[in-house]
C-alpha atoms as a PDB file:
ATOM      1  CA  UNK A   1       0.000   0.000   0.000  1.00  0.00           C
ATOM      2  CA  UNK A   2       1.417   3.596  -0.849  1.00  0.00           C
ATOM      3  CA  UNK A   3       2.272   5.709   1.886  1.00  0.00           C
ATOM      4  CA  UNK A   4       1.350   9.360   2.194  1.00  0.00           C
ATOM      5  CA  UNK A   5       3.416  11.980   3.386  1.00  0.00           C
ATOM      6  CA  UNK A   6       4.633  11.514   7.047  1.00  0.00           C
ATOM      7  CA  UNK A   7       4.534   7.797   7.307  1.00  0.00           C
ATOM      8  CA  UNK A   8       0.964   7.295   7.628  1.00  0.00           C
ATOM      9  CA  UNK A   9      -1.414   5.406   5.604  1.00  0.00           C
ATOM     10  CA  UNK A  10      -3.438   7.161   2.932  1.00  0.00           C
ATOM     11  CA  UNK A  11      -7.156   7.408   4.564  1.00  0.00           C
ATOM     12  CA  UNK A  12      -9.334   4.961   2.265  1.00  0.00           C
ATOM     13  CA  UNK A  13     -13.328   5.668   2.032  1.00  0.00           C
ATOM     14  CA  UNK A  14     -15.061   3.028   4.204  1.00  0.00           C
ATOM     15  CA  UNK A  15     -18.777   1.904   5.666  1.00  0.00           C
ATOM     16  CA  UNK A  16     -19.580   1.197   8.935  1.00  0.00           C
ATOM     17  CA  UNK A  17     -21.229  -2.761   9.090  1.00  0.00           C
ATOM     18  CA  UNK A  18     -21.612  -3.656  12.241  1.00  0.00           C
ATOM     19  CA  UNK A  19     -20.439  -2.715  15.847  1.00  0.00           C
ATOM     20  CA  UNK A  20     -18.255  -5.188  17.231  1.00  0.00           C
ATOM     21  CA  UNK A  21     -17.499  -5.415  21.271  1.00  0.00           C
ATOM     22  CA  UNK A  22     -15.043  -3.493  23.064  1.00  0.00           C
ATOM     23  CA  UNK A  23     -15.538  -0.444  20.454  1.00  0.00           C
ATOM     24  CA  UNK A  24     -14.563  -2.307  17.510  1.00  0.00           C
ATOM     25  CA  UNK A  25     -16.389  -1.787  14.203  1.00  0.00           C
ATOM     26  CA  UNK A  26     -16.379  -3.977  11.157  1.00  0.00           C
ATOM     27  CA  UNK A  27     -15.841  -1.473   8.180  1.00  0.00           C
ATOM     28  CA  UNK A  28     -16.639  -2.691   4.351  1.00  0.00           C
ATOM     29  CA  UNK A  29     -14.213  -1.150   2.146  1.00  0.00           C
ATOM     30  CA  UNK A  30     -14.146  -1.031  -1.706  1.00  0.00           C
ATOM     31  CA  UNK A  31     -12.608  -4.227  -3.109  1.00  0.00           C
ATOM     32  CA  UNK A  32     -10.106  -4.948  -0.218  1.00  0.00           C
ATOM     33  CA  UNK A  33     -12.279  -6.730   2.420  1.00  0.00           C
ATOM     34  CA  UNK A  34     -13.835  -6.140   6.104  1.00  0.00           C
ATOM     35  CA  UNK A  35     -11.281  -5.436   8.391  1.00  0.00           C
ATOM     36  CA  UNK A  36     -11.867  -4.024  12.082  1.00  0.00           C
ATOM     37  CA  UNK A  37     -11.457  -0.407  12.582  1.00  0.00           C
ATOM     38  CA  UNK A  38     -11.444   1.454  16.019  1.00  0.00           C
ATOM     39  CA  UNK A  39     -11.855   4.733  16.296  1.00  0.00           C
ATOM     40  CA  UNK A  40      -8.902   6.902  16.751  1.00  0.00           C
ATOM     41  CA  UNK A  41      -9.171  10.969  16.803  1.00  0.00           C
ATOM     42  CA  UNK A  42      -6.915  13.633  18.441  1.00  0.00           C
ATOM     43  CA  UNK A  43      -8.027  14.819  22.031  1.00  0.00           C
ATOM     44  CA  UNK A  44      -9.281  18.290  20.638  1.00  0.00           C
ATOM     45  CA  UNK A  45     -11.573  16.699  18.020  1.00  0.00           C
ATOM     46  CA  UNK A  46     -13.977  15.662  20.614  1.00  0.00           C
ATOM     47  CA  UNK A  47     -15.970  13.075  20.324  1.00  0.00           C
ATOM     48  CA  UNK A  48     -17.091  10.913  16.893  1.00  0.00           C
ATOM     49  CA  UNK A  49     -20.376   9.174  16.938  1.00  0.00           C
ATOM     50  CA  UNK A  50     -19.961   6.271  14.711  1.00  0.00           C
ATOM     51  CA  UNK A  51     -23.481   3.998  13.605  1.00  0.00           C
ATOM     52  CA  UNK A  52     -23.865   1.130  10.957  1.00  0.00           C
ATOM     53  CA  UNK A  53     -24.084   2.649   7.726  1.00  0.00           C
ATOM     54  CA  UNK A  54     -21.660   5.398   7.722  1.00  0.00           C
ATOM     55  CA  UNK A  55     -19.470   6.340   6.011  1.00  0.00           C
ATOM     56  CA  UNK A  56     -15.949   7.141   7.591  1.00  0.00           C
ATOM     57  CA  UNK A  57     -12.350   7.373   6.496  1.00  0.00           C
ATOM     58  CA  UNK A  58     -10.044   4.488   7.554  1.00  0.00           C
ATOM     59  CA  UNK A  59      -6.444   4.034   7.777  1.00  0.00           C
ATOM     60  CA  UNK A  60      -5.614   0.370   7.690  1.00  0.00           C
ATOM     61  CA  UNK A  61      -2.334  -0.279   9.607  1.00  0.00           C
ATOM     62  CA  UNK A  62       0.652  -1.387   7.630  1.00  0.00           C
ATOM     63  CA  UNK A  63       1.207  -4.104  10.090  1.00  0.00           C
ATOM     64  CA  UNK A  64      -1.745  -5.877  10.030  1.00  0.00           C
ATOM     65  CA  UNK A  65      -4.240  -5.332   6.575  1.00  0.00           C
ATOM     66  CA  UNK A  66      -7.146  -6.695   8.984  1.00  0.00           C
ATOM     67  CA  UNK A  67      -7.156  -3.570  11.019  1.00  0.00           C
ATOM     68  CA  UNK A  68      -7.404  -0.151  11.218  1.00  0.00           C
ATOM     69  CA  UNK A  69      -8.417   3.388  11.979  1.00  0.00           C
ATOM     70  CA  UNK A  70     -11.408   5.487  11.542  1.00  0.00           C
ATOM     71  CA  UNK A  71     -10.018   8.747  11.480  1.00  0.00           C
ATOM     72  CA  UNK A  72     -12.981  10.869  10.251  1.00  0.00           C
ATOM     73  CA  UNK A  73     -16.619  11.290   8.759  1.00  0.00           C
ATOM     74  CA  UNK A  74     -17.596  11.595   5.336  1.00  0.00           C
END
């Protein structure tokens, strides 16, 4: 997967599936699977209300393709 500037992972259009436990979500993205997202925003962004069906920006760890971070709303 490319990288974008600073290391990080490009963010990749996502929807929400389902809400897993321990605030997990399973995310659908185009053509590359359902991995589990968590949510992950900076302290001053306050909070992100996340629901089945929407859709949020995900950066998928370079680790681990299976997982990621929703790091935004749509």
């Amino acid at each position: 997967m490319p990288e974008a500037a600073g290391g990080e992972a490009p963010a990749l259009s996502a929807r929400v599936v389902e809400i897993l436990p321990s605030a997990l979500f399973r995310v659908e993205l185009a053509g590359q699977g359902r991995p589990q997202a968590t949510v992950h925003l900076a302290p001053e962004a306050g909070l992100l209300r996340v629901r089945p069906g929407d859709a949020v920006l995900v950066r998928l760890s370079p680790v681990d393709p299976g997982r990621g971070r929703i790091v935004g709303l749509q």
